[in-house]
N, C-alpha and C. Protein backbone atom coordinates (compact mmCIF):
# COMPACT_ATOMS: atom_id res chain seq x y z
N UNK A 1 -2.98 -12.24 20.38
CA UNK A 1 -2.18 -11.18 20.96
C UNK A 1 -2.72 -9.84 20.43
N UNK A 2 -2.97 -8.93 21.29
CA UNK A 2 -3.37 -7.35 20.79
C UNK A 2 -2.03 -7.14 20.17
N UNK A 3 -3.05 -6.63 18.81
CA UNK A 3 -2.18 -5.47 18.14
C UNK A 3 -1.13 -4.27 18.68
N UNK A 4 -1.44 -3.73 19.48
CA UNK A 4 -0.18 -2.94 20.56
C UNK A 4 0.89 -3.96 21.03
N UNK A 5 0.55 -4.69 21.89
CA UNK A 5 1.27 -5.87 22.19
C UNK A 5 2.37 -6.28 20.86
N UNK A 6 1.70 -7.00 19.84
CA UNK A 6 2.82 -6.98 18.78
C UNK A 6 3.49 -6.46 18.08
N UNK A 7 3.01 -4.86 18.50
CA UNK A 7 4.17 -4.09 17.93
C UNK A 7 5.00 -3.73 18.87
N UNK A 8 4.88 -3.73 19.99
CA UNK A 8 6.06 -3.84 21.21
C UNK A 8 7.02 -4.87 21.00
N UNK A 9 6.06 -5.82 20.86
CA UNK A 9 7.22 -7.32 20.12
C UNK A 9 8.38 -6.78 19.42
N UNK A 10 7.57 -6.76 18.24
CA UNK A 10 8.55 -6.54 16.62
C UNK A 10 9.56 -5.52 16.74
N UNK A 11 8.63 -3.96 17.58
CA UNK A 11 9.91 -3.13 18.08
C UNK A 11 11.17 -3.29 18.79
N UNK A 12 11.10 -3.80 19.76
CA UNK A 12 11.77 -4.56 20.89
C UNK A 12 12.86 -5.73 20.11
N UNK A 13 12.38 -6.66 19.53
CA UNK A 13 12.90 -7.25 18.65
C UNK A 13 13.99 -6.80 17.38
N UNK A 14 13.64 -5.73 17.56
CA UNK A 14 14.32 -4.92 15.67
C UNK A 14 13.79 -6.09 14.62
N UNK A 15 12.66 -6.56 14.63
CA UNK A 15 11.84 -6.52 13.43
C UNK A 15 11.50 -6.47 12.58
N UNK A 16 11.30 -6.57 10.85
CA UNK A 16 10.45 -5.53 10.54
C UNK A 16 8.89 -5.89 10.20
N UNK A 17 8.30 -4.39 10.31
CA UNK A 17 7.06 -4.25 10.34
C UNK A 17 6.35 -5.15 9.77
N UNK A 18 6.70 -4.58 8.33
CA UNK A 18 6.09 -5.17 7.34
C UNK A 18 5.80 -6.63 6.99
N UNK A 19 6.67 -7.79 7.49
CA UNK A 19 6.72 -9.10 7.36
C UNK A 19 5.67 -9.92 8.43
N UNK A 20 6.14 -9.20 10.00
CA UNK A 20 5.59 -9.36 11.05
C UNK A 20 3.39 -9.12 11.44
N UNK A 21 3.74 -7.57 10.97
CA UNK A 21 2.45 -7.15 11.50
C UNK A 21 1.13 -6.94 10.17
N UNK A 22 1.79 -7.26 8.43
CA UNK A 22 1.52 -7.59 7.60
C UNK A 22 1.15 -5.95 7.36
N UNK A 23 1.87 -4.99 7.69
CA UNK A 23 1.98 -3.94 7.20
C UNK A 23 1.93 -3.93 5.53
N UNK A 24 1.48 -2.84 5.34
CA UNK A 24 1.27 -2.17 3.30
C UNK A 24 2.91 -1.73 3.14
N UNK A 25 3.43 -2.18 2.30
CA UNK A 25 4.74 -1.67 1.75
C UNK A 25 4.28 -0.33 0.69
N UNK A 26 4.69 1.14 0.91
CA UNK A 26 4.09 1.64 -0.15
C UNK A 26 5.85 2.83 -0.52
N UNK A 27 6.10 2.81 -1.61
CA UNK A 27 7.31 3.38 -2.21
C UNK A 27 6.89 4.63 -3.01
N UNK A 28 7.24 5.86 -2.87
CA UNK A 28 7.07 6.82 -4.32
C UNK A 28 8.35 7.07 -4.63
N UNK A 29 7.63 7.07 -6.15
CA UNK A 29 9.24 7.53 -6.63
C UNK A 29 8.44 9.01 -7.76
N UNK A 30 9.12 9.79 -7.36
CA UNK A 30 8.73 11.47 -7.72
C UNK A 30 7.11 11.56 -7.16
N UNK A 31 6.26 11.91 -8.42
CA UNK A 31 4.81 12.46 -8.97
C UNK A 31 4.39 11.34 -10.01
N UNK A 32 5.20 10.42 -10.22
CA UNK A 32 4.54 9.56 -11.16
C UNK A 32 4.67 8.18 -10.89
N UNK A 33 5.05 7.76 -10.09
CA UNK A 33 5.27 5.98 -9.87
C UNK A 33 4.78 5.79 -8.43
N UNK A 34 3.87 4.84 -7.87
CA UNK A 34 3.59 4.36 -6.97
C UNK A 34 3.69 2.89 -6.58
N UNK A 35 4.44 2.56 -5.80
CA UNK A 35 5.24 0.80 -5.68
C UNK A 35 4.44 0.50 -4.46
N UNK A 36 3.47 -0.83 -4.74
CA UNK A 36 2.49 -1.31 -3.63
C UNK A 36 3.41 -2.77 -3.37
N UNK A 37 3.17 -3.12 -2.02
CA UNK A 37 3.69 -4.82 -1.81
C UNK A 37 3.33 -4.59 -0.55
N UNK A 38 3.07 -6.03 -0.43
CA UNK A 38 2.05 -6.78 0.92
C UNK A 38 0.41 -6.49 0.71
N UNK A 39 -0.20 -6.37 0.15
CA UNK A 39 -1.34 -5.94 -0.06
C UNK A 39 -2.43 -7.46 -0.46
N UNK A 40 -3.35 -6.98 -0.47
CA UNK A 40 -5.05 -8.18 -0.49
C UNK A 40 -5.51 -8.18 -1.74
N UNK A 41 -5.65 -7.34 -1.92
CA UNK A 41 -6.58 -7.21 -3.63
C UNK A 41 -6.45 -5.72 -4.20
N UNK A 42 -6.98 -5.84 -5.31
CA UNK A 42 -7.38 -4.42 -5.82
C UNK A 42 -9.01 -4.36 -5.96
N UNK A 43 -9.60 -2.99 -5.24
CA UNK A 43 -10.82 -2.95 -5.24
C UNK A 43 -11.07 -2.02 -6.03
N UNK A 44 -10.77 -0.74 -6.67
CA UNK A 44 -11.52 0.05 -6.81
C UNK A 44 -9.76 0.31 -8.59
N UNK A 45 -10.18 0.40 -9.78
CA UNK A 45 -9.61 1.10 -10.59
C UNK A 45 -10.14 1.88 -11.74
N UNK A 46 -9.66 3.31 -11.75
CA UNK A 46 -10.17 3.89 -12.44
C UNK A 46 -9.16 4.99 -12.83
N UNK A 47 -9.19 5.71 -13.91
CA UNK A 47 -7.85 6.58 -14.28
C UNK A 47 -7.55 8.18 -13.01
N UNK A 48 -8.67 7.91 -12.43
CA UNK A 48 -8.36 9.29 -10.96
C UNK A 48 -8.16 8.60 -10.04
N UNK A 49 -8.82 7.34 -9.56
CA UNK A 49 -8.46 6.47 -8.42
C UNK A 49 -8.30 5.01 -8.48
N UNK A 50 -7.30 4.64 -7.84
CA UNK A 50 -6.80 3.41 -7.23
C UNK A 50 -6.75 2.95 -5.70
N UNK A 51 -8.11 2.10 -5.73
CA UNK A 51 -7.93 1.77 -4.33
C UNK A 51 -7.94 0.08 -3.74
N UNK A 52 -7.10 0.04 -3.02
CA UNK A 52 -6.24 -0.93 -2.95
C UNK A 52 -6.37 -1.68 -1.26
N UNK A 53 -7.19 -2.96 -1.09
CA UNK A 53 -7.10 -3.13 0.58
C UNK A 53 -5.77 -3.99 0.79
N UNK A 54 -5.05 -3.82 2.17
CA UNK A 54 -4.36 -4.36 2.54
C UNK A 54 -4.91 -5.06 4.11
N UNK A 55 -3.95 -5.43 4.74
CA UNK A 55 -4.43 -6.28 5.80
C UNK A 55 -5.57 -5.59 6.93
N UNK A 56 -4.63 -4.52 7.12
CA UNK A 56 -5.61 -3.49 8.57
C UNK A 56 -6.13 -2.30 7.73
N UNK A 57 -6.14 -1.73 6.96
CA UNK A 57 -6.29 -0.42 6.31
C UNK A 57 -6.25 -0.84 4.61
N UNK A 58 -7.11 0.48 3.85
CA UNK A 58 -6.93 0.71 2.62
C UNK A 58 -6.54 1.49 2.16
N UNK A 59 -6.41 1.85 0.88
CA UNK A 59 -4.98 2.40 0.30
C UNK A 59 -5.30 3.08 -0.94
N UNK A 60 -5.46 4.63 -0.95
CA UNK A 60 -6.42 4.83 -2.15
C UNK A 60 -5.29 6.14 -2.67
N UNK A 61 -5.13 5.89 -4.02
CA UNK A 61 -4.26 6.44 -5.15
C UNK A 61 -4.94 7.36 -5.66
N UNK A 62 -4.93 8.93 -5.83
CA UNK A 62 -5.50 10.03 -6.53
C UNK A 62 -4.62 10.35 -7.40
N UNK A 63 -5.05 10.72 -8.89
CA UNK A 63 -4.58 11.42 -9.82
C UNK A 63 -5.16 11.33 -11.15
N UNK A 64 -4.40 11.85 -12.61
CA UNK A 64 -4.78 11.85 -13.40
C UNK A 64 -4.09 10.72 -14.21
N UNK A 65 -5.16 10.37 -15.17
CA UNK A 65 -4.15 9.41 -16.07
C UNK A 65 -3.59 8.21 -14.91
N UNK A 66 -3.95 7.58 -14.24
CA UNK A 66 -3.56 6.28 -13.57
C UNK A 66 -3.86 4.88 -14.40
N UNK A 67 -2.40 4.03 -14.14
CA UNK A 67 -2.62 2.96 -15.11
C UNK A 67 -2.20 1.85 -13.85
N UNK A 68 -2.36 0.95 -14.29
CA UNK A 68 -1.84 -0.42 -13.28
C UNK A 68 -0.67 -0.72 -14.31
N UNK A 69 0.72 -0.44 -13.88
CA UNK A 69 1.62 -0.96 -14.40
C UNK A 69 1.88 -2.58 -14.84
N UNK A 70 1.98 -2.34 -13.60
CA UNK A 70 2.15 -3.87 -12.73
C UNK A 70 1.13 -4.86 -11.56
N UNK A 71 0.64 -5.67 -11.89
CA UNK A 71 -0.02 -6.29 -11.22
C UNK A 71 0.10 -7.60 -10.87
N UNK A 72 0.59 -8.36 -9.58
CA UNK A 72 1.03 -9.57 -9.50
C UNK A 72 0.67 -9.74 -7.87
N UNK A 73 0.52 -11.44 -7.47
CA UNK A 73 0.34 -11.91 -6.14
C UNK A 73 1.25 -10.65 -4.94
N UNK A 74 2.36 -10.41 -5.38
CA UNK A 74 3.36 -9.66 -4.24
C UNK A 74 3.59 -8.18 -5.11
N UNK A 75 3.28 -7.36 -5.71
CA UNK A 75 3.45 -6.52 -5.96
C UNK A 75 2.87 -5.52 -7.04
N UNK A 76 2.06 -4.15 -7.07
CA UNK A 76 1.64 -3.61 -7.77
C UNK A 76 2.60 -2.24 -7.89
N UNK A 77 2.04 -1.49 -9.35
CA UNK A 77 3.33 -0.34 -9.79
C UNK A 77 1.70 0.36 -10.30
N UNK A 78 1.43 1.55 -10.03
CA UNK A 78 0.97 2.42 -10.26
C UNK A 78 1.73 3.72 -11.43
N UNK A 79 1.33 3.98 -12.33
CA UNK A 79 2.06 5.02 -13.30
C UNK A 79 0.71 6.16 -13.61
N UNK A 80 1.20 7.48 -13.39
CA UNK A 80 0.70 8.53 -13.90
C UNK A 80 0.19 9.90 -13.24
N UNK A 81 -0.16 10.95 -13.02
CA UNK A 81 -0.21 11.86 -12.18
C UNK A 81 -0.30 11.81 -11.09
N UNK A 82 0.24 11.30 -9.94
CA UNK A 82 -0.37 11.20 -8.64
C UNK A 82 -0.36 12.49 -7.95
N UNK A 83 -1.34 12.79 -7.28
CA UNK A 83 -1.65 13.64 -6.83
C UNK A 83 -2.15 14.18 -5.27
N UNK A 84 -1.92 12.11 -4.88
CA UNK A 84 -2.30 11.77 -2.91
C UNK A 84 -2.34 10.79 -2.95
N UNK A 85 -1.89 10.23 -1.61
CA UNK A 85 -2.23 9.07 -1.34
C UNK A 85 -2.60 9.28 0.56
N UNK A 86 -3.68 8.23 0.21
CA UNK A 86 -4.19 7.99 1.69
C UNK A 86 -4.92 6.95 2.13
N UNK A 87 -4.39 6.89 3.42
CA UNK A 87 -5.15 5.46 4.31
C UNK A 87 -6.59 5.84 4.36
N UNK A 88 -7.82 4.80 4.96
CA UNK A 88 -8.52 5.00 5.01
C UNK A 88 -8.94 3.34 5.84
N UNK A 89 -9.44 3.61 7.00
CA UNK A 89 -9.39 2.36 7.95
C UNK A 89 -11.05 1.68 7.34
């Protein structure tokens, strides 16, 4: 099924995204915490960047002082200056 197609589904449906179309769960909380879930791996860590692939897109963390809080099968926690975040197909 095209990707358009299944999000007509899931919409239509009331859905959600994230379970269905294996969407990136991504949470901030202020300038300093970044909450990842649904995600593939971690590719890229370093204390300015965190980059992170998920199913359709990747997921890259800018700042200073970045730590991997948390790291597990369903969920990562990012701690320390963030400063952006952005997709990158």
């Amino acid at each position: 099924m095209r990707e358009e197609k299944k999000t007509e589904v899931v919409d239509a449906l009331g859905l959600f995204p994230d379970v269905f179309l294996g969407d990136v769960l991504v949470s901030v909380i202020g300038r300093r915490v970044v909450r990842v879930e649904n995600y593939r791996s971690l590719i890229l860590y370093t204390d300015t960047l965190v980059k992170i692939q998920a199913k359709t897109t990747k997921l890259l963390i800018r700042g200073r002082g970045l730590l991997v809080e948390r790291y597990c099968e369903d969920e990562m926690t990012v701690c320390g200056a963030i400063q952006s975040l952005e997709f990158e197909d």
